[in-house]
Protein backbone atom coordinates (compact mmCIF):
# COMPACT_ATOMS: atom_id res chain seq x y z
CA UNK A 1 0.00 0.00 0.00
CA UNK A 2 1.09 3.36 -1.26
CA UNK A 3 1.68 6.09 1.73
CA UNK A 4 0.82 9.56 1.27
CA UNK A 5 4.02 10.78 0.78
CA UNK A 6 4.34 8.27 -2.09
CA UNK A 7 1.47 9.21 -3.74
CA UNK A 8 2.35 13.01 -3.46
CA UNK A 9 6.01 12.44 -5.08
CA UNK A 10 4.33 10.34 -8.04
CA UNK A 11 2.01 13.47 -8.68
CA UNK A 12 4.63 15.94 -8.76
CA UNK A 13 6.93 14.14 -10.62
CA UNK A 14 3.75 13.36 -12.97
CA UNK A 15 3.82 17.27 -12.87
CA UNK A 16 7.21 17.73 -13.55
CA UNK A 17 7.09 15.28 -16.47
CA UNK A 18 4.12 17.05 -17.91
CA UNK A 19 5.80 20.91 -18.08
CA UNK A 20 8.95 19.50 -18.67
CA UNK A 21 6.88 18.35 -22.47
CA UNK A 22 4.95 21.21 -22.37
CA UNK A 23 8.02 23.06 -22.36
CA UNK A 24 10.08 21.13 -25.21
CA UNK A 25 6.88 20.84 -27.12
CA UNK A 26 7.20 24.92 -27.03
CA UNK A 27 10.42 25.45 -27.85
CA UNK A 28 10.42 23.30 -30.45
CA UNK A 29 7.63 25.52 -32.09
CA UNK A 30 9.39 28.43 -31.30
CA UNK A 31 12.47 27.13 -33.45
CA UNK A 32 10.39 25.80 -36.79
CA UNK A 33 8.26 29.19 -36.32
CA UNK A 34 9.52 32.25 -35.18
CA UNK A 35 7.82 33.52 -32.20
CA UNK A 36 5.26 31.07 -32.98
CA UNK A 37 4.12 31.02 -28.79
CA UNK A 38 3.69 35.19 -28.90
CA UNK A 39 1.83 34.66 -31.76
CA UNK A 40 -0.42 31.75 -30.67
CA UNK A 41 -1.16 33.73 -27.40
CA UNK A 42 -2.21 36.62 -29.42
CA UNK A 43 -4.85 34.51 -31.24
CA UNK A 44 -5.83 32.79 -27.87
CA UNK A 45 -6.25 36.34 -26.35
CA UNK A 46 -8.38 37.34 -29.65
CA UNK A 47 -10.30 34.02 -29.53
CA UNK A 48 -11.09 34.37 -25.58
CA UNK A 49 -12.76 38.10 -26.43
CA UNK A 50 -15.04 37.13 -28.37
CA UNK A 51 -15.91 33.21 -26.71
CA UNK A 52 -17.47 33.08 -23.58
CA UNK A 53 -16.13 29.08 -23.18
CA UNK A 54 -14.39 27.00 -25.38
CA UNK A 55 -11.57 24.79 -25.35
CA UNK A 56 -8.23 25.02 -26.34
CA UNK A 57 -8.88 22.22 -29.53
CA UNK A 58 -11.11 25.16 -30.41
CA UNK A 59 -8.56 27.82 -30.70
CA UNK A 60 -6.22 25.73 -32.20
CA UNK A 61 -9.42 25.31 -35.30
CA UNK A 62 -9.59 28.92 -35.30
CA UNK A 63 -6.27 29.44 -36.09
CA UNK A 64 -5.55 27.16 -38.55
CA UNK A 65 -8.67 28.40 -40.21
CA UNK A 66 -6.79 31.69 -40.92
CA UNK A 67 -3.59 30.06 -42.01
CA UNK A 68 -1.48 30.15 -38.71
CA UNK A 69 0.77 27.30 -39.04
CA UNK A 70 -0.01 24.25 -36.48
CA UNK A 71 2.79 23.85 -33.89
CA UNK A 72 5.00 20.35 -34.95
CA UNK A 73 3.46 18.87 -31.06
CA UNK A 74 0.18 19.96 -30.05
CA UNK A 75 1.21 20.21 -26.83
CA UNK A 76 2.80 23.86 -27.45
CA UNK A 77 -1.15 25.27 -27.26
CA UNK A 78 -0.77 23.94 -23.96
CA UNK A 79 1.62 26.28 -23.21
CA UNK A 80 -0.21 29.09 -24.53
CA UNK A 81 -3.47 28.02 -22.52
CA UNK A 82 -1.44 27.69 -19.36
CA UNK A 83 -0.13 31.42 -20.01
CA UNK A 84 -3.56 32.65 -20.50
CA UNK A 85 -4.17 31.10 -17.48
CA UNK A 86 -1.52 32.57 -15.60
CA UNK A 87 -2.14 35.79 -17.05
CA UNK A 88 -5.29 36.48 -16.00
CA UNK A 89 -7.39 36.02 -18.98
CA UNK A 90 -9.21 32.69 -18.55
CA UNK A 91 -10.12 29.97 -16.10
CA UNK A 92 -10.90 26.43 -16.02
CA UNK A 93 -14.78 25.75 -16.23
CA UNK A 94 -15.40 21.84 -17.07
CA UNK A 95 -14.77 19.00 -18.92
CA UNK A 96 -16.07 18.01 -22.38
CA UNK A 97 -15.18 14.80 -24.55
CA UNK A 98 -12.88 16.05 -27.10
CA UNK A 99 -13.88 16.80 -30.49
CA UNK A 100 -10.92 16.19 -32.56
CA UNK A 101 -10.37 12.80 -34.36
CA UNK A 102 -7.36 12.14 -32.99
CA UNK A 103 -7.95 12.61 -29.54
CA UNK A 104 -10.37 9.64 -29.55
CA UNK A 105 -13.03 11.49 -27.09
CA UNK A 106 -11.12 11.97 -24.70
CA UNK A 107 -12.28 14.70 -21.40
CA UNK A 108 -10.56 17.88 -22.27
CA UNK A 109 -10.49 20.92 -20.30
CA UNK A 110 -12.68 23.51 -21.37
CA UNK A 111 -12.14 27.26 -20.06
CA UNK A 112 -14.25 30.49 -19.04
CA UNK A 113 -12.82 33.74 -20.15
CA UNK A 114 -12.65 36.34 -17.34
């Protein structure tokens, strides 16, 4: 039987493993796209005006609707969620089964803009 300790120190290395891809998965968009993250978070902040809710698969649509080019790991627009997050202009809300083909349905995070 797992103590509490135990379990704490699996979820923050789960944590730690999850913005240490978050943060490769950035940088590596930032280096096929120039300032591809300042860019995204412009469109998120544009998108989050005008959306009361929505999710970040959402977004993500939107902008490759208008020809911004798709980050190499989807996991960069996690990054740019997280700093909308941080900065103030959304929240989490709920959960929704993902839209997307290749997420399979799986519960994604859906936000409230603030």
């Amino acid at each position: 039987m797992e103590t509490t300790e135990t379990q704490l120190n699996i979820a923050f290395e789960g944590e730690r493993l999850r913005d240490e891809g978050i943060k490769r998965a950035i940088d590596h968009a930032d280096r096929v796209e120039e300032n591809w993250q300042g860019r995204a978070f412009s469109i998120f902040q544009s998108y989050a005006r005008s959306h009361d809710t929505f999710a970040t698969e959402d977004v993500r649509s939107y902008a490759l609707e208008t020809g911004f080019p798709d980050a190499p790991d989807p996991r960069a627009w996690g990054a740019v969620a997280m700093k909308a997050v941080r900065s103030g202009l959304i929240k989490p809300s709920h959960f929704e089964l993902a839209k997307g083909k290749s997420q399979h349905r799986t519960p994604i995070r859906v936000w409230k803009a603030i």
